[in-house]
Protein backbone atom coordinates (compact mmCIF):
# COMPACT_ATOMS: atom_id res chain seq x y z
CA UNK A 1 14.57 -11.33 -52.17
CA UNK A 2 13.97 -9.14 -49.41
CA UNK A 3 15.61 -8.06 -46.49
CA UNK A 4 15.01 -9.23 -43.07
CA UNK A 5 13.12 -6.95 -40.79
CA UNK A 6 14.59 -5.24 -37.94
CA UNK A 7 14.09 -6.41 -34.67
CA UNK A 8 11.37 -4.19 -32.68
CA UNK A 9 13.61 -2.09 -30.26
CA UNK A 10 13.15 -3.84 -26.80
CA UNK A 11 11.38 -1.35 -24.15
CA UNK A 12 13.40 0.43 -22.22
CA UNK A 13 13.05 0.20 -18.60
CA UNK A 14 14.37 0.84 -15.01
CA UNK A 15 13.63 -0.25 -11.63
CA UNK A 16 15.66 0.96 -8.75
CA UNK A 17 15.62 -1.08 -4.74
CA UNK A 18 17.73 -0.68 -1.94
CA UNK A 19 20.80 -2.45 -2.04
CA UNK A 20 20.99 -6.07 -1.37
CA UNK A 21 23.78 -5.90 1.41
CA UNK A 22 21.95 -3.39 3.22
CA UNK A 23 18.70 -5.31 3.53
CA UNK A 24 20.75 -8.72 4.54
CA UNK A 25 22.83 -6.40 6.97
CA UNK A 26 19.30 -5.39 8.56
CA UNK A 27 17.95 -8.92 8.78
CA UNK A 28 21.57 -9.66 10.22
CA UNK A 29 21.07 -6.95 13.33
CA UNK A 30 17.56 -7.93 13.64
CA UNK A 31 18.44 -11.31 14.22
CA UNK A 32 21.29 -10.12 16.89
CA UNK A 33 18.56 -7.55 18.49
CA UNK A 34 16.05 -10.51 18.68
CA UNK A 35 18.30 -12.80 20.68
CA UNK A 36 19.51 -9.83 22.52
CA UNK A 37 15.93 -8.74 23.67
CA UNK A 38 15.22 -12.26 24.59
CA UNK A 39 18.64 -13.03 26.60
CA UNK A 40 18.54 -9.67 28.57
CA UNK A 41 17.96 -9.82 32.23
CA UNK A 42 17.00 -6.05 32.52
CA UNK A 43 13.40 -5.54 31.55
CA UNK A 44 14.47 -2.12 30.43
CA UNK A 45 17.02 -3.56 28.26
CA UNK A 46 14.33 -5.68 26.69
CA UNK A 47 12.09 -2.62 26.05
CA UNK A 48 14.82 -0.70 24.32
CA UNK A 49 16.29 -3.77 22.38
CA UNK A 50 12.84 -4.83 21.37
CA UNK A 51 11.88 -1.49 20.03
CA UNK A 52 15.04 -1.58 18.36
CA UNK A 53 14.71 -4.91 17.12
CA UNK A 54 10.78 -4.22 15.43
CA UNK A 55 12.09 -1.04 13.68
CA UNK A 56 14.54 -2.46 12.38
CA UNK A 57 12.77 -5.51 11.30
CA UNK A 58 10.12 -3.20 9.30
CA UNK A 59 13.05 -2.11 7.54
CA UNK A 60 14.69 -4.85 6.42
CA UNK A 61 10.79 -6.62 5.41
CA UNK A 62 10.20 -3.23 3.52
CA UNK A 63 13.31 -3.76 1.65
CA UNK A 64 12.56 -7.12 0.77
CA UNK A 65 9.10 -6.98 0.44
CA UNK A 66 9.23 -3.44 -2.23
CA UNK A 67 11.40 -4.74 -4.50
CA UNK A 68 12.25 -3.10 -6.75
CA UNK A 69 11.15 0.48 -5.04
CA UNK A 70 10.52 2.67 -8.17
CA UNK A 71 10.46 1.11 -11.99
CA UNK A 72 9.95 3.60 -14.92
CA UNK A 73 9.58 3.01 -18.52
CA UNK A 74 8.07 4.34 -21.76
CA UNK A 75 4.40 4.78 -19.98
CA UNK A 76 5.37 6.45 -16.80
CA UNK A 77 6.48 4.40 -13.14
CA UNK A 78 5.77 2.57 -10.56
CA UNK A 79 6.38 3.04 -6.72
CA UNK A 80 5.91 -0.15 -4.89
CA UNK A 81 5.22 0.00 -0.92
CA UNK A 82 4.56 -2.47 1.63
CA UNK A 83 0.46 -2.70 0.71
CA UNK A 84 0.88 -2.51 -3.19
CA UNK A 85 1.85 -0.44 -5.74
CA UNK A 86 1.19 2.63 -7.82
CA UNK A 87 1.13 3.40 -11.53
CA UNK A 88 1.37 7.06 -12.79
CA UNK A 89 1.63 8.15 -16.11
CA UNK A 90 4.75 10.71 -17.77
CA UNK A 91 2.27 13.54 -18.04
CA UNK A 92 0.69 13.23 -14.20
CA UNK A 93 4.16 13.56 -12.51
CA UNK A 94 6.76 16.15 -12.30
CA UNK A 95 10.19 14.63 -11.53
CA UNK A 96 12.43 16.59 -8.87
CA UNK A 97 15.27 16.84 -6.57
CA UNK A 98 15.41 18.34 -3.40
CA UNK A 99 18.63 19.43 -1.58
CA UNK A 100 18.96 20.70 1.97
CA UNK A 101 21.87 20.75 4.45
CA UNK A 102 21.27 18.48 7.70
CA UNK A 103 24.24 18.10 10.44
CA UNK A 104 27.03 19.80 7.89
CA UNK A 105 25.98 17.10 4.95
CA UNK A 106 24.31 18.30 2.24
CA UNK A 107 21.53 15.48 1.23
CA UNK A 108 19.01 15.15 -1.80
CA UNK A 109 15.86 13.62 -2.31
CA UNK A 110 13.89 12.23 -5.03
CA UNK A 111 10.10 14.00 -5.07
CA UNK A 112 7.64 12.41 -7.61
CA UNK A 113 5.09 15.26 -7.29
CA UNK A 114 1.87 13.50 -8.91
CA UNK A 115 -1.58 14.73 -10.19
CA UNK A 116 -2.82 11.82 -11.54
CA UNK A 117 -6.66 11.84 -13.53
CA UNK A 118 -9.09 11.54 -10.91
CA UNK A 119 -7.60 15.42 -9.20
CA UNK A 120 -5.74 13.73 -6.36
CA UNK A 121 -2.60 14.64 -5.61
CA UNK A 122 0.54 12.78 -4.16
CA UNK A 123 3.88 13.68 -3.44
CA UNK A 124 6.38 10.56 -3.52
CA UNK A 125 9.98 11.56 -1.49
CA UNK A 126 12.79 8.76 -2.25
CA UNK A 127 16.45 8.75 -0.49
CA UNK A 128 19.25 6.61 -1.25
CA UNK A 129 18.32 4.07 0.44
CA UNK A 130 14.78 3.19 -1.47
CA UNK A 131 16.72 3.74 -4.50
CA UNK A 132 20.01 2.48 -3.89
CA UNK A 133 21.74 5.02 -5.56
CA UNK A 134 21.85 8.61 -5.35
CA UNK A 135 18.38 10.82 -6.18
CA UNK A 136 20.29 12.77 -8.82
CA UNK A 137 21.55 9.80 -10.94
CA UNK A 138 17.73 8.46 -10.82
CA UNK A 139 16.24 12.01 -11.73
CA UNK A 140 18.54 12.06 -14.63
CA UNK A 141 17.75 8.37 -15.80
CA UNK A 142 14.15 9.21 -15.24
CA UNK A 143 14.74 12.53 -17.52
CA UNK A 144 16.60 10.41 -20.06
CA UNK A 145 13.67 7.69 -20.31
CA UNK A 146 10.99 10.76 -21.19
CA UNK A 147 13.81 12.01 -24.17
């Protein structure tokens, strides 16, 4: 008799979104800035709480809508946005992170610098907040996935 075949290792992949709460908690205060801009009395009020109340309505549909933000696995990742999505291969991108200092906080980013077949060339910046964790925990994932 002979022995039963290994399973096929299942692909490995990763997607990272904002978090859930966050994008509830922005419908949430665009709800309250809607009824606010329509309740107000002041038509200045109205300006500032309707500008208030589109931005942060894009926000909350962006984080709804490009879900999940970035996915990666063995053939390179995606980076979904509000219009569609884009596919790059490992060997078009160079995975970094950038750190500055803004207001006494030192903050990173995620930069997906891309040069993908046809000679274009993109650069991809990702916070926290597309990710939902921090840039340097996704770099090193993303690192991890190439081996």
């Amino acid at each position: 008799m002979s022995e039963p075949a290994e399973p096929a290792a299942a692909p490995t992949s990763l997607a990272f979104a904002p978090r859930p709460a966050l994008v509830a908690l922005a419908w949430v205060i665009t709800g309250l800035l809607l009824a606010t801009t329509l309740l107000s009395n002041s038509p200045e009020g109205r300006i500032l709480s309707g500008i208030a109340t589109i931005a942060i309505g894009v926000f909350a549909l962006f984080g709804t809508v490009a879900r999940p933000r970035l996915t990666a696995d063995e053939r390179g990742v995606v980076v979904r946005r509000l219009g569609g999505s884009s596919r790059w291969s490992w060997p078009e991108l160079t995975v970094k992170v950038s750190r500055s200092r803004r207001f006494g906080r030192d903050t990173s980013l995620l930069e997906l610098d891309v040069l993908d077949t046809d000679g274009d060339e993109h650069l991809v910046v990702l916070g926290w907040l597309d990710l939902g964790t921090t840039p340097d925990e996704v770099a090193e994932a993303l690192r991890g996935l190439l081996g």
